[in-house]
PDBML (XML) file of the C-alpha atoms, coordinates in Angstrom:
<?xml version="1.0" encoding="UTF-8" ?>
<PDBx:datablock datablockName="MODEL"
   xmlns:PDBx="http://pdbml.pdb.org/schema/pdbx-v50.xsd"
   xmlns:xsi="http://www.w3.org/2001/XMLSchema-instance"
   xsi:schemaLocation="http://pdbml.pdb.org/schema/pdbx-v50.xsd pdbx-v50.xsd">
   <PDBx:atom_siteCategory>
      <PDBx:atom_site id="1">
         <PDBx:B_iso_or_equiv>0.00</PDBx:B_iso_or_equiv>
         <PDBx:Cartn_x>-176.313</PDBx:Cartn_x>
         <PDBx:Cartn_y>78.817</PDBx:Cartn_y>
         <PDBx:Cartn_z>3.093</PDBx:Cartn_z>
         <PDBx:auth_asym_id>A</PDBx:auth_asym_id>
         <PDBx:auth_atom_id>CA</PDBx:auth_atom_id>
         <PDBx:auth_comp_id>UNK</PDBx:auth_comp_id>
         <PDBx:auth_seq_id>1</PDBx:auth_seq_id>
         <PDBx:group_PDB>ATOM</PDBx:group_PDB>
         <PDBx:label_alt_id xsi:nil="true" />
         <PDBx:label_asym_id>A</PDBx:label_asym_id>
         <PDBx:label_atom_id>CA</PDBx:label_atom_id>
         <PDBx:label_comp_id>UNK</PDBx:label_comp_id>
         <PDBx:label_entity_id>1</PDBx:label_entity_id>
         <PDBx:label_seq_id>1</PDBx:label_seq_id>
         <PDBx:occupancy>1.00</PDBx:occupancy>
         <PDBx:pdbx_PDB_model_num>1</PDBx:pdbx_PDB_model_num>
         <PDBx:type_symbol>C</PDBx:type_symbol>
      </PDBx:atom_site>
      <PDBx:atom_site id="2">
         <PDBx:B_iso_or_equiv>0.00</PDBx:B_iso_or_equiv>
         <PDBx:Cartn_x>-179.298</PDBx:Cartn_x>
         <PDBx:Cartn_y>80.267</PDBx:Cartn_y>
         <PDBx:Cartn_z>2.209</PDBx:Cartn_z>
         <PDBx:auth_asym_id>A</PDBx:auth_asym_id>
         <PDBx:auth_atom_id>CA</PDBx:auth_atom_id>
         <PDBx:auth_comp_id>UNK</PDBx:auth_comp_id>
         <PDBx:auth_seq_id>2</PDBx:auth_seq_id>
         <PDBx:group_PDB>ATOM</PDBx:group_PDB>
         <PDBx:label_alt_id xsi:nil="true" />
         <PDBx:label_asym_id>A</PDBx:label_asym_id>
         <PDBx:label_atom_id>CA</PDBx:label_atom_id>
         <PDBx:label_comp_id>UNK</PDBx:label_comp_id>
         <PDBx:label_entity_id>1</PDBx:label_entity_id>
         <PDBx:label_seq_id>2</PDBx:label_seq_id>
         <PDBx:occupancy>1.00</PDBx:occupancy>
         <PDBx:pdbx_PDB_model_num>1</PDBx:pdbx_PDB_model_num>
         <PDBx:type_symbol>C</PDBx:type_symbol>
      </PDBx:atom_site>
      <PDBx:atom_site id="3">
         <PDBx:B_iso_or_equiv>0.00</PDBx:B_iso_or_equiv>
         <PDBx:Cartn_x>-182.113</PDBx:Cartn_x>
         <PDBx:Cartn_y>82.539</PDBx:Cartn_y>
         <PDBx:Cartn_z>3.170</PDBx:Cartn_z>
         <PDBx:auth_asym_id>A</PDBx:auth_asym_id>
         <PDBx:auth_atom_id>CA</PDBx:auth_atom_id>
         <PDBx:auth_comp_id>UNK</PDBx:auth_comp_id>
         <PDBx:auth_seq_id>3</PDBx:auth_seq_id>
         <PDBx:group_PDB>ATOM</PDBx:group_PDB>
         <PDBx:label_alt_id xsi:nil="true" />
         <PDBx:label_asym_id>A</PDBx:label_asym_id>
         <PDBx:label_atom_id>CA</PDBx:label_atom_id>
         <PDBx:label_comp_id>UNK</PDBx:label_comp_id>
         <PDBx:label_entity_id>1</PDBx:label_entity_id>
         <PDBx:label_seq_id>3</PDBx:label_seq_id>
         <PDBx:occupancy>1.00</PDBx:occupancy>
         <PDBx:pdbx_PDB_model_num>1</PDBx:pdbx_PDB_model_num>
         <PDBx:type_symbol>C</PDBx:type_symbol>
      </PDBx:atom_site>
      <PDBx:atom_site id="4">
         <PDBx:B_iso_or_equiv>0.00</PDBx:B_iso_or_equiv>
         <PDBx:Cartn_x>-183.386</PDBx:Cartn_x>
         <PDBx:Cartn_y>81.075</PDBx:Cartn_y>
         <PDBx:Cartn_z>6.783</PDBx:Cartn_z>
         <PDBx:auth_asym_id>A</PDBx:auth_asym_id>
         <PDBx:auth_atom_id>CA</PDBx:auth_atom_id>
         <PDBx:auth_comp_id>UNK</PDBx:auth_comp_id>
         <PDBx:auth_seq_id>4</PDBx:auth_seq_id>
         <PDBx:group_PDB>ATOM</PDBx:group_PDB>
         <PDBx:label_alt_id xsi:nil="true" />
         <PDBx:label_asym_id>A</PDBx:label_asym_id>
         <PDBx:label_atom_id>CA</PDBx:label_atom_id>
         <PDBx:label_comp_id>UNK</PDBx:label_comp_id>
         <PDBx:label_entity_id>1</PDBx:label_entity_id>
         <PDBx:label_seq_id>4</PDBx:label_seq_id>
         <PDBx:occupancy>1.00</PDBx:occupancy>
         <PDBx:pdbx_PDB_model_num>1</PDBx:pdbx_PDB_model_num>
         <PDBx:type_symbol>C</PDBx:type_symbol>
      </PDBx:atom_site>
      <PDBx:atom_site id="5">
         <PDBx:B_iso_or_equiv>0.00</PDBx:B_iso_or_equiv>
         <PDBx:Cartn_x>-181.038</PDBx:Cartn_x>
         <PDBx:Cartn_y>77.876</PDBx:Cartn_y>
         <PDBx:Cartn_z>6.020</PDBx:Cartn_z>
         <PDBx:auth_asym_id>A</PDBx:auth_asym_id>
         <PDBx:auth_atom_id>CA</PDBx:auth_atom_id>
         <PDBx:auth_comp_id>UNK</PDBx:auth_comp_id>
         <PDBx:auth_seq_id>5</PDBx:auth_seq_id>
         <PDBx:group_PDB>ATOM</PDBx:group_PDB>
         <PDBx:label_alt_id xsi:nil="true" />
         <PDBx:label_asym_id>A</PDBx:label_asym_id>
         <PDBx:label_atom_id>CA</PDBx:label_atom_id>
         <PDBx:label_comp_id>UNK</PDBx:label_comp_id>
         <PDBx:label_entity_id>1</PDBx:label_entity_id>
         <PDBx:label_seq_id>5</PDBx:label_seq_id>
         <PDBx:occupancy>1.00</PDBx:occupancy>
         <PDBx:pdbx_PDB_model_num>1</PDBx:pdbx_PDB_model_num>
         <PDBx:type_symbol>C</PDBx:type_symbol>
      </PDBx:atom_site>
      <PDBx:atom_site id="6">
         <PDBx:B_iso_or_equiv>0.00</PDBx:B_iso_or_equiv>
         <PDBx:Cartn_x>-178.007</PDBx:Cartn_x>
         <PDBx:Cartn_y>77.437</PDBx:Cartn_y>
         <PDBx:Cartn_z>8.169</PDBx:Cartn_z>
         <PDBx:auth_asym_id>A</PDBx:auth_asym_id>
         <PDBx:auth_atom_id>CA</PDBx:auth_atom_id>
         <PDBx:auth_comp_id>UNK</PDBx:auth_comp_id>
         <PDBx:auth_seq_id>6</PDBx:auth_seq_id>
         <PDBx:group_PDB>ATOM</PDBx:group_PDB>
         <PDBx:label_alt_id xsi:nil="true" />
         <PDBx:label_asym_id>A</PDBx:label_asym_id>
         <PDBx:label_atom_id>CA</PDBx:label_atom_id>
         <PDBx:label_comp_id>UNK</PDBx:label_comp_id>
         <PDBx:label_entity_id>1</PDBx:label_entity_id>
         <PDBx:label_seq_id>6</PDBx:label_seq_id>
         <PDBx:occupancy>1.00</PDBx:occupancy>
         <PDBx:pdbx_PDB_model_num>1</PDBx:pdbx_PDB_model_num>
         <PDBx:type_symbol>C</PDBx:type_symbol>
      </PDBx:atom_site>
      <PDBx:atom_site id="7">
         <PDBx:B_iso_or_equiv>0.00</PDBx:B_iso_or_equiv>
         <PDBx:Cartn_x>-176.497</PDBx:Cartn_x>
         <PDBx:Cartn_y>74.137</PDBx:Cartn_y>
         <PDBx:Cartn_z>7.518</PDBx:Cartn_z>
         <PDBx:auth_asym_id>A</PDBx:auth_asym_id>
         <PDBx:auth_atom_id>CA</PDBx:auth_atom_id>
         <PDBx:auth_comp_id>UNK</PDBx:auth_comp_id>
         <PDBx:auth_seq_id>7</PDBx:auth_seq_id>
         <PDBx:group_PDB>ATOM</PDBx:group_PDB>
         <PDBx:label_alt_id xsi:nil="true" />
         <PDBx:label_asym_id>A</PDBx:label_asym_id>
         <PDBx:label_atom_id>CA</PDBx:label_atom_id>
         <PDBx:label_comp_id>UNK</PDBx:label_comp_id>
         <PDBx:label_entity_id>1</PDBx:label_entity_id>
         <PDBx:label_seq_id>7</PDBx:label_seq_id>
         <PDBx:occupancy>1.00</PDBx:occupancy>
         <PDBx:pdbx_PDB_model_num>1</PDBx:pdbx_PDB_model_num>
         <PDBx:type_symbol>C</PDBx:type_symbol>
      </PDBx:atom_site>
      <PDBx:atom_site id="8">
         <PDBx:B_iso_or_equiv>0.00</PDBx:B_iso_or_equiv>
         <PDBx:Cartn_x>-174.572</PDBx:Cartn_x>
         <PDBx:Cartn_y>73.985</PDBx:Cartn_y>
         <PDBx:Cartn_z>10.622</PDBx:Cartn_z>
         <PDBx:auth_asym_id>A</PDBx:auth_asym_id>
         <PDBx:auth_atom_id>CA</PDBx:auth_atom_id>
         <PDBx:auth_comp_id>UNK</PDBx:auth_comp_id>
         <PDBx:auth_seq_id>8</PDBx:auth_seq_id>
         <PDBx:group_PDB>ATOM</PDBx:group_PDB>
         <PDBx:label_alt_id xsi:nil="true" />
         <PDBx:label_asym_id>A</PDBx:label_asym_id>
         <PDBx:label_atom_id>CA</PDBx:label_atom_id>
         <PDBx:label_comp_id>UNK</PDBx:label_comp_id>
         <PDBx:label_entity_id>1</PDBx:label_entity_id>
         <PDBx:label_seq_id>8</PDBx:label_seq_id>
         <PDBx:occupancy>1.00</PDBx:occupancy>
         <PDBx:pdbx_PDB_model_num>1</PDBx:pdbx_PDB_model_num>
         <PDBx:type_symbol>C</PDBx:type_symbol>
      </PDBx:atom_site>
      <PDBx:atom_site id="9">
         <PDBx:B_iso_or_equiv>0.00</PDBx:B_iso_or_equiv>
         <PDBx:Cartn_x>-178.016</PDBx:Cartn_x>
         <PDBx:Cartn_y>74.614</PDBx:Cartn_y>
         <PDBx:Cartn_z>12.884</PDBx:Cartn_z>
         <PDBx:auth_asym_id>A</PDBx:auth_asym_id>
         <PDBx:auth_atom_id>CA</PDBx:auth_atom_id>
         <PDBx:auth_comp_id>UNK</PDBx:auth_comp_id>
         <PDBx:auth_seq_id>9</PDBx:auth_seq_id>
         <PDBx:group_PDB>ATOM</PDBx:group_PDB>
         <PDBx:label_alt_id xsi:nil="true" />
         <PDBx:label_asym_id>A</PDBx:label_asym_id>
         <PDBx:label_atom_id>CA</PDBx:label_atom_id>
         <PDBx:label_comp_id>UNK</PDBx:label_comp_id>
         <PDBx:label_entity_id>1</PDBx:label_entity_id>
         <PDBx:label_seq_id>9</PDBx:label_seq_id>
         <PDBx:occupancy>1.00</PDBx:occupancy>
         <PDBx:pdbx_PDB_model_num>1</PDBx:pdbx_PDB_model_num>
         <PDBx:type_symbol>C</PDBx:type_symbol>
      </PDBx:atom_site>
      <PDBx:atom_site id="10">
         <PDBx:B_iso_or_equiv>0.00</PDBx:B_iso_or_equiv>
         <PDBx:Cartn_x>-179.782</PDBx:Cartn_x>
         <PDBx:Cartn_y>72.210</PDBx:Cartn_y>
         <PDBx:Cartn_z>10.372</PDBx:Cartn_z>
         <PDBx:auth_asym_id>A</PDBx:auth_asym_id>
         <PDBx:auth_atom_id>CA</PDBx:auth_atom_id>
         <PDBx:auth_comp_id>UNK</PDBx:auth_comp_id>
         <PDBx:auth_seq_id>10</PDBx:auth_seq_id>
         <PDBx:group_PDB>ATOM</PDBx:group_PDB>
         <PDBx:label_alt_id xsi:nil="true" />
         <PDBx:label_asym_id>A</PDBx:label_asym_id>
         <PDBx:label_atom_id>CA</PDBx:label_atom_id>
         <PDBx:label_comp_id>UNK</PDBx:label_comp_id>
         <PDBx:label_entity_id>1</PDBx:label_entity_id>
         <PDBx:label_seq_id>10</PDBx:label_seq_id>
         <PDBx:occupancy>1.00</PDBx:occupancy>
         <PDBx:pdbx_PDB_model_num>1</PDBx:pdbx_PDB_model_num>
         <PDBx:type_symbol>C</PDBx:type_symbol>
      </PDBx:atom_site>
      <PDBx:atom_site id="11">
         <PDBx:B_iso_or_equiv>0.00</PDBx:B_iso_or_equiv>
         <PDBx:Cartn_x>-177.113</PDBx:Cartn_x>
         <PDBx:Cartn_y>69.421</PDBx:Cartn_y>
         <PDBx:Cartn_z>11.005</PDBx:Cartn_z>
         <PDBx:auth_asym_id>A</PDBx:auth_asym_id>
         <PDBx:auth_atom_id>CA</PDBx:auth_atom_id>
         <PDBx:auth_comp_id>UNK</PDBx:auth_comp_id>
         <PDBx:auth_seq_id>11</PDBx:auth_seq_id>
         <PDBx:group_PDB>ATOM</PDBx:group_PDB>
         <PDBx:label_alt_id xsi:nil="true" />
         <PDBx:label_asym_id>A</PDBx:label_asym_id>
         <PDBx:label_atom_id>CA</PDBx:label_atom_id>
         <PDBx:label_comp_id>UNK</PDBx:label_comp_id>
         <PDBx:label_entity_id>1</PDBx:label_entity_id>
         <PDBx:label_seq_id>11</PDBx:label_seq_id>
         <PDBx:occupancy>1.00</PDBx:occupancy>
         <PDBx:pdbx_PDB_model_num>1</PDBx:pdbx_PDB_model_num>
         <PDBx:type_symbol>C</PDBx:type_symbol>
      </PDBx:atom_site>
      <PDBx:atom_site id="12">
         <PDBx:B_iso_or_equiv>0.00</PDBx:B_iso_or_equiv>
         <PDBx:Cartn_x>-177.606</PDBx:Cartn_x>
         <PDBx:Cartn_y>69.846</PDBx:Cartn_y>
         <PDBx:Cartn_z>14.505</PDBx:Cartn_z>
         <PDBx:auth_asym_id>A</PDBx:auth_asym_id>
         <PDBx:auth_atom_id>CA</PDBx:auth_atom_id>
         <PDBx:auth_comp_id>UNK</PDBx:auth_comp_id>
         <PDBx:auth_seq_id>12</PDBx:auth_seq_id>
         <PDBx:group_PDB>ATOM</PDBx:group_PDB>
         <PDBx:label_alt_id xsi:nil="true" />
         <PDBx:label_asym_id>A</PDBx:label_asym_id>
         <PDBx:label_atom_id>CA</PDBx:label_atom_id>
         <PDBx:label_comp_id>UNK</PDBx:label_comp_id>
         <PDBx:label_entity_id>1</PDBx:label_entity_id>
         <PDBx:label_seq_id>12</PDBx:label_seq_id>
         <PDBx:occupancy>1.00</PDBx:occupancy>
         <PDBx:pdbx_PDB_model_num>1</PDBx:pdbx_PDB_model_num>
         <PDBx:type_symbol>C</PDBx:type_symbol>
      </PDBx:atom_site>
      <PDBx:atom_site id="13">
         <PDBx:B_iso_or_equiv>0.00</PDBx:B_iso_or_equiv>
         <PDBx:Cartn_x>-181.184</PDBx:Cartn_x>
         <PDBx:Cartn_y>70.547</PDBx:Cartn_y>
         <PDBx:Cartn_z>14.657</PDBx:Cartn_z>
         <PDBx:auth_asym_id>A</PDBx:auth_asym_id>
         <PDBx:auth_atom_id>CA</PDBx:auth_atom_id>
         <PDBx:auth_comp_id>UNK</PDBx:auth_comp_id>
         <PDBx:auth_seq_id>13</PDBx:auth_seq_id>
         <PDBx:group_PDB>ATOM</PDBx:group_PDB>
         <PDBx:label_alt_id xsi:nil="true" />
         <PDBx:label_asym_id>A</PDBx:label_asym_id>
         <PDBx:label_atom_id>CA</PDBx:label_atom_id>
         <PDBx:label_comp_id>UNK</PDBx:label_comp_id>
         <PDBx:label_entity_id>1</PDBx:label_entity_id>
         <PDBx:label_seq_id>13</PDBx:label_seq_id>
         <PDBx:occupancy>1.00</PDBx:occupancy>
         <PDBx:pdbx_PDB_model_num>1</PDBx:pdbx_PDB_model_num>
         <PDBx:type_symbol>C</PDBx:type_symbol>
      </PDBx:atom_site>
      <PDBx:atom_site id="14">
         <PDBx:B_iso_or_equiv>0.00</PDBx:B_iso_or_equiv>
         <PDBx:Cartn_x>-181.161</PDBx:Cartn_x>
         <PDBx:Cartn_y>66.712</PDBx:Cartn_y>
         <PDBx:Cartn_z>12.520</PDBx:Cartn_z>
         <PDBx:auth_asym_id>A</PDBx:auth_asym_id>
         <PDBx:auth_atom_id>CA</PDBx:auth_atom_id>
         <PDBx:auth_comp_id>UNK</PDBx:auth_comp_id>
         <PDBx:auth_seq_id>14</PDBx:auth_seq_id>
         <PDBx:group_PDB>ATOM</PDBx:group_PDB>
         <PDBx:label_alt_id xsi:nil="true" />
         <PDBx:label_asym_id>A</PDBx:label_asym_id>
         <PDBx:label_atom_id>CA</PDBx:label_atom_id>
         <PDBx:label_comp_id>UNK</PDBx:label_comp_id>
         <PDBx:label_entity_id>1</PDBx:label_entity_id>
         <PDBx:label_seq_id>14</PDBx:label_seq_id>
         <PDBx:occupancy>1.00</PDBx:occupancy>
         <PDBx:pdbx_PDB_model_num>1</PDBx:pdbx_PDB_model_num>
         <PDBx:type_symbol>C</PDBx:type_symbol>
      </PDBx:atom_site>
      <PDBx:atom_site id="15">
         <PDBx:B_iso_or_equiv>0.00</PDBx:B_iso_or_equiv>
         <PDBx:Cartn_x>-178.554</PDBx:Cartn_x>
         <PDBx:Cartn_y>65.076</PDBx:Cartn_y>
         <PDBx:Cartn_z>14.977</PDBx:Cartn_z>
         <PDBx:auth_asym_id>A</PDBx:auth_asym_id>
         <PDBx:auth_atom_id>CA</PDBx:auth_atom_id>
         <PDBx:auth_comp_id>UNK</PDBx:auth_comp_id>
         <PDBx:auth_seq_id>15</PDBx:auth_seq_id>
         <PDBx:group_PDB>ATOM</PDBx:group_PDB>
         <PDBx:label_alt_id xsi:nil="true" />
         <PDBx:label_asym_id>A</PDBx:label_asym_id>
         <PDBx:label_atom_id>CA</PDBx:label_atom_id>
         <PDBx:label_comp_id>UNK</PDBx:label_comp_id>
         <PDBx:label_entity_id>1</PDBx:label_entity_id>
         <PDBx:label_seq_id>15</PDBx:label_seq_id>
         <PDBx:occupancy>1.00</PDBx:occupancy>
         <PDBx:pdbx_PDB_model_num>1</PDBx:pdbx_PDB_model_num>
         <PDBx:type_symbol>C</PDBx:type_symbol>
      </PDBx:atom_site>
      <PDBx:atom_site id="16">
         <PDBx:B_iso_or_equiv>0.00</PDBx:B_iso_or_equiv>
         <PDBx:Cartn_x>-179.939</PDBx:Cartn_x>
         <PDBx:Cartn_y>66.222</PDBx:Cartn_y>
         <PDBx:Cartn_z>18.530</PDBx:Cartn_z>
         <PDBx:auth_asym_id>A</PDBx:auth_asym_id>
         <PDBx:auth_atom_id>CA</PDBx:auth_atom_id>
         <PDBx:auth_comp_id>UNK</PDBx:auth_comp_id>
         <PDBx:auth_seq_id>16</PDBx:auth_seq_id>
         <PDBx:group_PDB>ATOM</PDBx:group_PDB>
         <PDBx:label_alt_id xsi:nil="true" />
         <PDBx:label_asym_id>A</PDBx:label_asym_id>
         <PDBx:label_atom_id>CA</PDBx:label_atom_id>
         <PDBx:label_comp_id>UNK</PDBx:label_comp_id>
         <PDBx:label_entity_id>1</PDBx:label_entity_id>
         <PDBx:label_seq_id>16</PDBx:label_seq_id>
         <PDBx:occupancy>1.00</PDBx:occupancy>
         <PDBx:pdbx_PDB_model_num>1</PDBx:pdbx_PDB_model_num>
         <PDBx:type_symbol>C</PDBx:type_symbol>
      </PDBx:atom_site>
      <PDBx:atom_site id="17">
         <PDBx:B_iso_or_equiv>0.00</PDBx:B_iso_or_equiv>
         <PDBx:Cartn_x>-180.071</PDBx:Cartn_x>
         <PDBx:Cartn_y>63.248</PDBx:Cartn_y>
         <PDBx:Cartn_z>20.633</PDBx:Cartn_z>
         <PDBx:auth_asym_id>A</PDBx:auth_asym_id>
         <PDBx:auth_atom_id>CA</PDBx:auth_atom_id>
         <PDBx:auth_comp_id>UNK</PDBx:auth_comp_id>
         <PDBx:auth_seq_id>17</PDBx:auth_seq_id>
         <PDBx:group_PDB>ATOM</PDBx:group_PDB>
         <PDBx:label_alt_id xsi:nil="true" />
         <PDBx:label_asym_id>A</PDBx:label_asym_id>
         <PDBx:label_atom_id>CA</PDBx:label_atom_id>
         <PDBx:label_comp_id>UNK</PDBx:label_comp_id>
         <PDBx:label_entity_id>1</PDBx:label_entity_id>
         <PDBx:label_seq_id>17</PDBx:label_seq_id>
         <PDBx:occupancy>1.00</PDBx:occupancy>
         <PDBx:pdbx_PDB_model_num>1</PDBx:pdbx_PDB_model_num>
         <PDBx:type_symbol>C</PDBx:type_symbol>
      </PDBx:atom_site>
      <PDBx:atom_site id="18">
         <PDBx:B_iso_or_equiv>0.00</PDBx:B_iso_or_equiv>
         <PDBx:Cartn_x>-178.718</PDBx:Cartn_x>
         <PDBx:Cartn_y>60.503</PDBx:Cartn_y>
         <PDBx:Cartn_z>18.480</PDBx:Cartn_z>
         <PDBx:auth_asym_id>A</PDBx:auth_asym_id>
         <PDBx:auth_atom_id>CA</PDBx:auth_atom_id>
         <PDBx:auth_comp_id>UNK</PDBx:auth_comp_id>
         <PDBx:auth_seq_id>18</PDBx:auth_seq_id>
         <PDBx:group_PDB>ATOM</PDBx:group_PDB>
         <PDBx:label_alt_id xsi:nil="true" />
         <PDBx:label_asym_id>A</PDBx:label_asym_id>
         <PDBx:label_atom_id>CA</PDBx:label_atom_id>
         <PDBx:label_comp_id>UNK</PDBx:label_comp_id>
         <PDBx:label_entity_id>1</PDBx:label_entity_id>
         <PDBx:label_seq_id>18</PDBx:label_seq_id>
         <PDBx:occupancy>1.00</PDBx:occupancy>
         <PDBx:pdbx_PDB_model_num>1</PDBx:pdbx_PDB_model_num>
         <PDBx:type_symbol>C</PDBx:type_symbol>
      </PDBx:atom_site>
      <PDBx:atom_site id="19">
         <PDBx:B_iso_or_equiv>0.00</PDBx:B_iso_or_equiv>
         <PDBx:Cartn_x>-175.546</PDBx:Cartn_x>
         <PDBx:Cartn_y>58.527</PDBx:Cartn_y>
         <PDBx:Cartn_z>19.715</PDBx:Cartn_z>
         <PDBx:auth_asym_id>A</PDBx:auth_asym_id>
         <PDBx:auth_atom_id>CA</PDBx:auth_atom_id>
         <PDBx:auth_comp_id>UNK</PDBx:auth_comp_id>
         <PDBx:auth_seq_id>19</PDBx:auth_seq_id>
         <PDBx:group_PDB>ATOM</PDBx:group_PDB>
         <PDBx:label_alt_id xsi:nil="true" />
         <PDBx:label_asym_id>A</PDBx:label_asym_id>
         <PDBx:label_atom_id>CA</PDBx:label_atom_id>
         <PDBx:label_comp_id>UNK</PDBx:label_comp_id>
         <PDBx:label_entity_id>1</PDBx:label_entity_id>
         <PDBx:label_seq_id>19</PDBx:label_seq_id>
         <PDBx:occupancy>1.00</PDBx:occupancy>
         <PDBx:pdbx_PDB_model_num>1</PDBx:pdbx_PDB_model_num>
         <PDBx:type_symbol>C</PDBx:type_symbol>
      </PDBx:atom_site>
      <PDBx:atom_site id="20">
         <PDBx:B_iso_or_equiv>0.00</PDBx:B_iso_or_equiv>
         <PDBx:Cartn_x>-174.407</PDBx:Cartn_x>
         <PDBx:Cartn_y>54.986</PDBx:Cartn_y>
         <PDBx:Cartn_z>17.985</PDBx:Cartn_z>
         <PDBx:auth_asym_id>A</PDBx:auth_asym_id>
         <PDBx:auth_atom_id>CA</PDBx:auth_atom_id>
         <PDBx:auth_comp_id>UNK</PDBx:auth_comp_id>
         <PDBx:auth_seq_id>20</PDBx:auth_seq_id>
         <PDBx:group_PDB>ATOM</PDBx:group_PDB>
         <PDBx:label_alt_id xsi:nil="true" />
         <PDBx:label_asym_id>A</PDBx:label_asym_id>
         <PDBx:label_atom_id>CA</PDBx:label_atom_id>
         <PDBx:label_comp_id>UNK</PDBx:label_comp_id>
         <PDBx:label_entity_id>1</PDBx:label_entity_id>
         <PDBx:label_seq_id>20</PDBx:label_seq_id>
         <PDBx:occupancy>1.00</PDBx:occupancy>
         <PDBx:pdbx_PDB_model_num>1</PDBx:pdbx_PDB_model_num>
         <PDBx:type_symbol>C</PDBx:type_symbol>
      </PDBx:atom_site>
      <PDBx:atom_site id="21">
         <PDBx:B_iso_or_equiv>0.00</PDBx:B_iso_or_equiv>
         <PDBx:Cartn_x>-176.264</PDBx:Cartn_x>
         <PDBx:Cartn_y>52.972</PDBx:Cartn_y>
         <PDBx:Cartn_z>20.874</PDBx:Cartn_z>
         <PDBx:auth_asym_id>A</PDBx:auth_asym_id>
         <PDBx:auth_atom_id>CA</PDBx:auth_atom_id>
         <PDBx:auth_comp_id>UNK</PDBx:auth_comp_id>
         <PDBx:auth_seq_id>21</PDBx:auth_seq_id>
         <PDBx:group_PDB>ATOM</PDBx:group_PDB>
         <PDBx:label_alt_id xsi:nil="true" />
         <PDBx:label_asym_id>A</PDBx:label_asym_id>
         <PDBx:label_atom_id>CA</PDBx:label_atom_id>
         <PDBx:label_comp_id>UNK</PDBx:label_comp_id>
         <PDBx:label_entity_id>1</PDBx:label_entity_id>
         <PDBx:label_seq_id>21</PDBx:label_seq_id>
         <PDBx:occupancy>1.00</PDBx:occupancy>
         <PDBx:pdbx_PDB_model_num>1</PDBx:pdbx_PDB_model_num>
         <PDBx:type_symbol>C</PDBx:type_symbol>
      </PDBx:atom_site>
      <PDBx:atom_site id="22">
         <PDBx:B_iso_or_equiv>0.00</PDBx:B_iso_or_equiv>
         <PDBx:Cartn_x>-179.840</PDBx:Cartn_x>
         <PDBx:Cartn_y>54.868</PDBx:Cartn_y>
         <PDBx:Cartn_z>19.044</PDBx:Cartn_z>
         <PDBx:auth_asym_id>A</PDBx:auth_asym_id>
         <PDBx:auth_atom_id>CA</PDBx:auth_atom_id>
         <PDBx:auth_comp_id>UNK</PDBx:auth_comp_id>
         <PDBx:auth_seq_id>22</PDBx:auth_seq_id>
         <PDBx:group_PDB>ATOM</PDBx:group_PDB>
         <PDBx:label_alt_id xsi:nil="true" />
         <PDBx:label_asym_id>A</PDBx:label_asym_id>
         <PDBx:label_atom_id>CA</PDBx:label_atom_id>
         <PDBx:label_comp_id>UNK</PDBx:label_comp_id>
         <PDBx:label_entity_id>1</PDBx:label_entity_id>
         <PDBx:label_seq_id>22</PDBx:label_seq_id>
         <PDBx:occupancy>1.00</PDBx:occupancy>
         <PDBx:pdbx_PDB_model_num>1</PDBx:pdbx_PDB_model_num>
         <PDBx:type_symbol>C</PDBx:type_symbol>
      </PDBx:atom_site>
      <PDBx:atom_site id="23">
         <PDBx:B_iso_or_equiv>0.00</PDBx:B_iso_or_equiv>
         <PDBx:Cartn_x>-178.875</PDBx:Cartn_x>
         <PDBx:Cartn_y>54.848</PDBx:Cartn_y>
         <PDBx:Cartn_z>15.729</PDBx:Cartn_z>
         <PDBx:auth_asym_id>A</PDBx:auth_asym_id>
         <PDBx:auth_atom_id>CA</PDBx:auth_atom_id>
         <PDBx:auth_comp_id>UNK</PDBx:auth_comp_id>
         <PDBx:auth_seq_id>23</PDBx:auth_seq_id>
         <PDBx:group_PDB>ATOM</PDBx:group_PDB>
         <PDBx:label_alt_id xsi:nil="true" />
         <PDBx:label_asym_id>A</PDBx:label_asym_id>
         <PDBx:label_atom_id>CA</PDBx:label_atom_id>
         <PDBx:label_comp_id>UNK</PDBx:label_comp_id>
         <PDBx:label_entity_id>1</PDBx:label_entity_id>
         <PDBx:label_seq_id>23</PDBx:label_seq_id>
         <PDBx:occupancy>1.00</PDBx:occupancy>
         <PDBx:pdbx_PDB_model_num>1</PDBx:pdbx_PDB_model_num>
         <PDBx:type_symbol>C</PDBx:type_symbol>
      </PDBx:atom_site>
      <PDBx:atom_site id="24">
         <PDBx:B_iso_or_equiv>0.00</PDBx:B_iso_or_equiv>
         <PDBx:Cartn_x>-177.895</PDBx:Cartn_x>
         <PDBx:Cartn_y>50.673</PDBx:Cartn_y>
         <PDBx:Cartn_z>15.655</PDBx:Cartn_z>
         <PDBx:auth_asym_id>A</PDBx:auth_asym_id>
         <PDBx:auth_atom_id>CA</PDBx:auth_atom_id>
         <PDBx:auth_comp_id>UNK</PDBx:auth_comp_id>
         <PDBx:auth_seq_id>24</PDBx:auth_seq_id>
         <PDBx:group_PDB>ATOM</PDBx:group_PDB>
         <PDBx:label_alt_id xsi:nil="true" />
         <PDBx:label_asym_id>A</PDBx:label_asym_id>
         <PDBx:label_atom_id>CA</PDBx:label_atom_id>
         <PDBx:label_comp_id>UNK</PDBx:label_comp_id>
         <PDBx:label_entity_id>1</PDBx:label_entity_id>
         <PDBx:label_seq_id>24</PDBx:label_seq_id>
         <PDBx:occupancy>1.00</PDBx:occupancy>
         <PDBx:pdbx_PDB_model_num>1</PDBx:pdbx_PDB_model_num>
         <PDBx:type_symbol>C</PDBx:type_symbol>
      </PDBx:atom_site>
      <PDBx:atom_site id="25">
         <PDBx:B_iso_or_equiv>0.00</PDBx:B_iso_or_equiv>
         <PDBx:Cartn_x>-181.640</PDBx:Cartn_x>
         <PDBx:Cartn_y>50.075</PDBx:Cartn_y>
         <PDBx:Cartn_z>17.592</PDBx:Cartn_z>
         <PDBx:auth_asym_id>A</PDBx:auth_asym_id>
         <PDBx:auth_atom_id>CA</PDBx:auth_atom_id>
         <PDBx:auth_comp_id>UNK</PDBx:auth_comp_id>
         <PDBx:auth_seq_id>25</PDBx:auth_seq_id>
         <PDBx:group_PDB>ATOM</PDBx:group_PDB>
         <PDBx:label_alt_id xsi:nil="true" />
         <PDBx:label_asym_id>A</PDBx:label_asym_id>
         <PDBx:label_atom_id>CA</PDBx:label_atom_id>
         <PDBx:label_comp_id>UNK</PDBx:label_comp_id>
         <PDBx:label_entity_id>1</PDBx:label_entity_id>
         <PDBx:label_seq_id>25</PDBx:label_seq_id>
         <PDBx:occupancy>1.00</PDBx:occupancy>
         <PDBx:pdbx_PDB_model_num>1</PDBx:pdbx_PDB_model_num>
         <PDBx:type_symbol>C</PDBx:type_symbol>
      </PDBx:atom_site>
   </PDBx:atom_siteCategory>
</PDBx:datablock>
């Protein structure tokens, strides 16, 4: 972690929305 940097909410934040259907189109 880091100052304003939480991995967890940054992995999420960078995953919102995507499913295998989205990521193979």
């Amino acid at each position: 972690r880091a100052e304003g940097y939480d991995p967890l909410q940054k992995l999420m934040e960078l995953f919102e929305g995507v499913n295998m259907k989205s990521m193979k189109e």
